[in-house]
N, C-alpha and C. Protein backbone atom coordinates (compact mmCIF):
# COMPACT_ATOMS: atom_id res chain seq x y z
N UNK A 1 82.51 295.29 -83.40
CA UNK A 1 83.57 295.08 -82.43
C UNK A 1 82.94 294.74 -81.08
N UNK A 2 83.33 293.51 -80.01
CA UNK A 2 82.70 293.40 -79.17
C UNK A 2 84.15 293.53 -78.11
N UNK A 3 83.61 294.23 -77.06
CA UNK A 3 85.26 294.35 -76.06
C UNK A 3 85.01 293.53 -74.98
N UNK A 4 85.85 293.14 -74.38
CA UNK A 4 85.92 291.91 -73.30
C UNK A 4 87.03 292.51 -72.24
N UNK A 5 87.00 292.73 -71.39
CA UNK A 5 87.77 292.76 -70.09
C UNK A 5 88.42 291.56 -69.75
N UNK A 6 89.57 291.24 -70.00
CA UNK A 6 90.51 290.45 -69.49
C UNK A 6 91.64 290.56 -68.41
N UNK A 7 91.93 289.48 -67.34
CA UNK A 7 92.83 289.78 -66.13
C UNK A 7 94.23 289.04 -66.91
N UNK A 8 94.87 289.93 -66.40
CA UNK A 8 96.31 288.65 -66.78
C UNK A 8 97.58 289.12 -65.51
N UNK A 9 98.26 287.95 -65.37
CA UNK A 9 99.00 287.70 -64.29
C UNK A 9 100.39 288.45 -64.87
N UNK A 10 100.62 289.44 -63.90
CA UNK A 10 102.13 289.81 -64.40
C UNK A 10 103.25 289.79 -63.16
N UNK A 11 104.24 288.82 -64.19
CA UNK A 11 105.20 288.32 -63.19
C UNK A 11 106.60 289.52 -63.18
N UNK A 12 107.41 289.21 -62.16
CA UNK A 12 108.28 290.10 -61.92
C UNK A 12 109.21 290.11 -62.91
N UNK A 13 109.96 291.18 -63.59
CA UNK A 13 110.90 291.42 -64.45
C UNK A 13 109.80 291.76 -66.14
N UNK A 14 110.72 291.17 -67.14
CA UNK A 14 110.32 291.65 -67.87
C UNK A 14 109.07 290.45 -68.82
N UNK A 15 108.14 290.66 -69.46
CA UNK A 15 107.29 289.35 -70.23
C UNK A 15 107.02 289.75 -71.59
N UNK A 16 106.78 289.16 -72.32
CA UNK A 16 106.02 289.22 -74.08
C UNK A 16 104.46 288.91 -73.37
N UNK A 17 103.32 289.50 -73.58
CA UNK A 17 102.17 289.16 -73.80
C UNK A 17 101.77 289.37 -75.01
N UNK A 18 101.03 288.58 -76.00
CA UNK A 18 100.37 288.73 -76.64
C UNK A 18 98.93 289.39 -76.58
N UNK A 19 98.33 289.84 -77.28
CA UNK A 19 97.24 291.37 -76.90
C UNK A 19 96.67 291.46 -78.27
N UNK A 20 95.34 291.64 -78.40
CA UNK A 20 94.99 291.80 -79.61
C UNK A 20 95.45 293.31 -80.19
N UNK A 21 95.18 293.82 -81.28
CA UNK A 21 95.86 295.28 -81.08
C UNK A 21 94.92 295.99 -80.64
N UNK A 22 95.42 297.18 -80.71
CA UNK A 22 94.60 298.09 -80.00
C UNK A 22 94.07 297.87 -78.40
N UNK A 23 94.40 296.84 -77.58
CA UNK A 23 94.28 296.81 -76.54
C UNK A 23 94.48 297.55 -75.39
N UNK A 24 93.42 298.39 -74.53
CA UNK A 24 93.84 299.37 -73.48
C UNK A 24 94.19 298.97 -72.51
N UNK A 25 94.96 299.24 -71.49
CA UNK A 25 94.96 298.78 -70.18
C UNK A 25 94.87 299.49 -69.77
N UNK A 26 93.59 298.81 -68.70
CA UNK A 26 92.82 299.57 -67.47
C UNK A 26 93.23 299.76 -66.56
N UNK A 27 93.59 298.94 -66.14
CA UNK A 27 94.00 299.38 -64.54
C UNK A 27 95.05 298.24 -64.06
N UNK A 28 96.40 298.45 -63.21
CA UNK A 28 97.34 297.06 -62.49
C UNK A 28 97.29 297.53 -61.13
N UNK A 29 96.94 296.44 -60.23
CA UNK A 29 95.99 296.09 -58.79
C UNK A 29 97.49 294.74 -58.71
N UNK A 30 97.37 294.74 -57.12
CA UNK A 30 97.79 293.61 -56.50
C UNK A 30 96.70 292.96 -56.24
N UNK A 31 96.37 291.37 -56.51
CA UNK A 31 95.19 290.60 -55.60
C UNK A 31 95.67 289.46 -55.61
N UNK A 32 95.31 289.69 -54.36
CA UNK A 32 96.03 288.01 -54.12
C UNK A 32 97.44 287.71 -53.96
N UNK A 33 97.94 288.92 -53.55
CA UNK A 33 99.74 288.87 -53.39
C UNK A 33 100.17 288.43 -54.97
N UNK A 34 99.33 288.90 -56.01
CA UNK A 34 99.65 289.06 -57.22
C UNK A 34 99.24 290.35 -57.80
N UNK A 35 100.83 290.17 -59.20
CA UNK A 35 100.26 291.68 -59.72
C UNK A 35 99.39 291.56 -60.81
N UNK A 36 98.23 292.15 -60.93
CA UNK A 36 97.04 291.71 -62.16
C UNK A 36 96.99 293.07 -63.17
N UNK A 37 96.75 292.32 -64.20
CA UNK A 37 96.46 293.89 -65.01
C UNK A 37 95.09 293.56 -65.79
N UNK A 38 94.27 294.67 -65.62
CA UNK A 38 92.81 294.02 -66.57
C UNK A 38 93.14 294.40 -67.57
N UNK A 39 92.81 294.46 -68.82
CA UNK A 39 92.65 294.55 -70.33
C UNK A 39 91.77 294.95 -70.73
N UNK A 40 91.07 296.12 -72.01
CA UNK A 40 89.78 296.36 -72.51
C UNK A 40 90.30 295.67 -73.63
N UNK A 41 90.05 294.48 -74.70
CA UNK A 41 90.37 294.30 -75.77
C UNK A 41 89.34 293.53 -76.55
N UNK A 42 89.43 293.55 -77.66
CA UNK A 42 88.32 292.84 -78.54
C UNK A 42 88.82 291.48 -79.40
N UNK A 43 88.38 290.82 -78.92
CA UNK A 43 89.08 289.34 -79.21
C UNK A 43 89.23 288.71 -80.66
N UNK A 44 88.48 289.78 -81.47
CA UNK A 44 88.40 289.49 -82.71
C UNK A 44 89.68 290.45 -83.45
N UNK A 45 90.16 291.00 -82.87
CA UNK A 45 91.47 291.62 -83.60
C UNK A 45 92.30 291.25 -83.34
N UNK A 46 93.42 291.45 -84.67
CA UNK A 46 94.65 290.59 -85.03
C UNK A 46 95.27 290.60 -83.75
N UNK A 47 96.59 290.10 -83.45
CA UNK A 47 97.30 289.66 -82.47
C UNK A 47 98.50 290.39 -82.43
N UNK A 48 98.99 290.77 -81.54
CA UNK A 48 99.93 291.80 -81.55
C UNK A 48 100.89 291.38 -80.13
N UNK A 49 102.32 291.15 -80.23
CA UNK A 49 102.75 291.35 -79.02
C UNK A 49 103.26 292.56 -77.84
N UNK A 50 103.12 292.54 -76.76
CA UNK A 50 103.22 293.77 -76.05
C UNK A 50 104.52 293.54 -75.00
N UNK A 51 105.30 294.30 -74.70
CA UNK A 51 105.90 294.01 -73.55
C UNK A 51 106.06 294.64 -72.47
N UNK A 52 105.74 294.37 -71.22
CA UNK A 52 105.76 294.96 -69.79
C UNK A 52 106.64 294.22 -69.08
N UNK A 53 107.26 295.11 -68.11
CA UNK A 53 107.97 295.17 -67.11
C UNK A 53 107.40 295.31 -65.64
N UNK A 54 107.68 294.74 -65.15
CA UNK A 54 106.81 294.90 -63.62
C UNK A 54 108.34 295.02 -62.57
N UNK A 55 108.89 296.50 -62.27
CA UNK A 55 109.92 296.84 -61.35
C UNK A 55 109.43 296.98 -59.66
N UNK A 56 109.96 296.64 -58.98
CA UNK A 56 109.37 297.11 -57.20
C UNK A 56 109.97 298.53 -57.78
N UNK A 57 109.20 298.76 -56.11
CA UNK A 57 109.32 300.52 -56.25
C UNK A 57 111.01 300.39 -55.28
N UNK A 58 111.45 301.92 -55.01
CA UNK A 58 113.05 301.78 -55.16
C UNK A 58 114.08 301.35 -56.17
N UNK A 59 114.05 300.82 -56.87
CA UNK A 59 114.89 300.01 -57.98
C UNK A 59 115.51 301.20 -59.31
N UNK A 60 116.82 301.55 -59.23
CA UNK A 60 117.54 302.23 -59.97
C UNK A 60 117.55 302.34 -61.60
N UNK A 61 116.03 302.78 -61.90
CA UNK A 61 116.08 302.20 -63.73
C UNK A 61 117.33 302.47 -64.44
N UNK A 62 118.03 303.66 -64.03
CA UNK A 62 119.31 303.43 -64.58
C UNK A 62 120.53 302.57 -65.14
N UNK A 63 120.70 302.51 -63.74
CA UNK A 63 121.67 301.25 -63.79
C UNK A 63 121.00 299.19 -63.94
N UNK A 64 120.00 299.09 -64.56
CA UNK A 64 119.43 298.07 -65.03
C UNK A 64 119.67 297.74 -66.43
């Protein structure tokens, strides 16, 4: 298994990323007046989709 650190751009509301499985996420940083999330994943495993949400802070998860 070889792991690779990957950045990926996450836009506001909700997205499908695809992710190999087992993929961790490390850490989500603003850079660049963007929101980034790194990835620990190993590029040789199957493909799996994931879904994240990126909410501002204040925002009523309730009523959404």
């Amino acid at each position: 298994m070889t792991q690779t650190i990957y950045k990926y751009l996450l836009e506001p509301g909700e997205q499908i990323i695809p992710l190999p499985k087992d993929a961790k996420v490390l850490s989500v940083q603003v850079q660049f007046d963007q929101v980034k999330m790194w990835v620990l994943l190993d590029r040789k495993a199957p493909m799996v989709n994931r879904r994240f949400e990126t909410v501002p802070t204040g925002v009523d998860l309730d009523n959404r």
